[in-house]
Protein backbone atom coordinates (compact mmCIF):
# COMPACT_ATOMS: atom_id res chain seq x y z
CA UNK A 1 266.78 309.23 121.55
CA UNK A 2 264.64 311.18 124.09
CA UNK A 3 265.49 314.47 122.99
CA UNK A 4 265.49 313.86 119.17
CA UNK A 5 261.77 312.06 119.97
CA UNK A 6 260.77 315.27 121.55
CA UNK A 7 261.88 317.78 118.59
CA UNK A 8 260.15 315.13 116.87
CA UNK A 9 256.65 315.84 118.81
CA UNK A 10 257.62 319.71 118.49
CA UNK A 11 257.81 319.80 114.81
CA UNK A 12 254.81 317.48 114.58
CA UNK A 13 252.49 320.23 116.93
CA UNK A 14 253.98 322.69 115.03
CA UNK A 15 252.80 320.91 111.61
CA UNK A 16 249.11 320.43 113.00
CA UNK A 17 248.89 324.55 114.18
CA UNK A 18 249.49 325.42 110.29
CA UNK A 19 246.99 322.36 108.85
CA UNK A 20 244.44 324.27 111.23
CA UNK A 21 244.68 327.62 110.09
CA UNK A 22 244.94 326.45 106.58
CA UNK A 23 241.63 324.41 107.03
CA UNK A 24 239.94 327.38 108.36
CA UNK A 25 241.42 330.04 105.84
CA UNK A 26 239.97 327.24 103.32
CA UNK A 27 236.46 328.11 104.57
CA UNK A 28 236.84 331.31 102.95
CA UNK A 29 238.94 330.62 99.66
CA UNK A 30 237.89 328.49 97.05
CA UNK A 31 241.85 327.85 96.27
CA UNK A 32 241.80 325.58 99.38
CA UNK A 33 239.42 322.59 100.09
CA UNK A 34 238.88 322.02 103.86
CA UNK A 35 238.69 317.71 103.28
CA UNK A 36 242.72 317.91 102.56
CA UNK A 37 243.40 319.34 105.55
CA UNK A 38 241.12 317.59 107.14
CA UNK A 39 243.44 314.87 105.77
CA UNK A 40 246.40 316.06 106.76
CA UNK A 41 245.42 316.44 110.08
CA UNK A 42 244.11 313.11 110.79
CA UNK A 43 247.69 311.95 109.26
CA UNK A 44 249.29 314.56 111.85
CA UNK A 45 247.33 313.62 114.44
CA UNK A 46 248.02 309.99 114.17
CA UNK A 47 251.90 310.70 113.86
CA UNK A 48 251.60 312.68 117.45
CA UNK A 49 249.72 310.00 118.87
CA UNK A 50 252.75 307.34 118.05
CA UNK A 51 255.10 309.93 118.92
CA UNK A 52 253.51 310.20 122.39
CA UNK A 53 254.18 306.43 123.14
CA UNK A 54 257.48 306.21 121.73
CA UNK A 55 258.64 308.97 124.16
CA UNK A 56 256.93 307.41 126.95
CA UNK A 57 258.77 304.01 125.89
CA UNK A 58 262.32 305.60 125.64
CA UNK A 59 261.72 308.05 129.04
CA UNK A 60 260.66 304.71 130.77
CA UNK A 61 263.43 302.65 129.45
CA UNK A 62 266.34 305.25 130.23
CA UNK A 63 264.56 306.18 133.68
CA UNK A 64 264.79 302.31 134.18
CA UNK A 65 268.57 301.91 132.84
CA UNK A 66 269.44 305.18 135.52
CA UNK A 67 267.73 303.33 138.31
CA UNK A 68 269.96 300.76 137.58
């Protein structure tokens, strides 16, 4: 679970590098509006934030099962 969590948070980083170049490029093209990136990062951001605690959840719980 802990490593699958952690491509998880990869991809999702990985996902809110390309909505930030988009949104800036969008300053400059009119084929682009800045408010759906804006979008899609708040969405991004959010999924890295629950991300973040599920990884801390599953390190904690196996760190806890080791001790064990």
């Amino acid at each position: 679970d802990l490593v699958e969590l952690e491509g998880l948070r990869g991809a999702v980083a990985g996902k809110i590098a390309a909505w930030q170049v988009l949104r800036a490029l969008a300053m400059h093209d009119d084929r682009l509006t800045k408010e759906e990136f804006e979008v899609l990062l708040d969405r991004a951001d959010d999924q890295s934030q629950r991300l973040y605690k599920l990884h801390l959840q599953v390190a904690q719980a196996q760190f806890d099962a080791s001790g064990s």
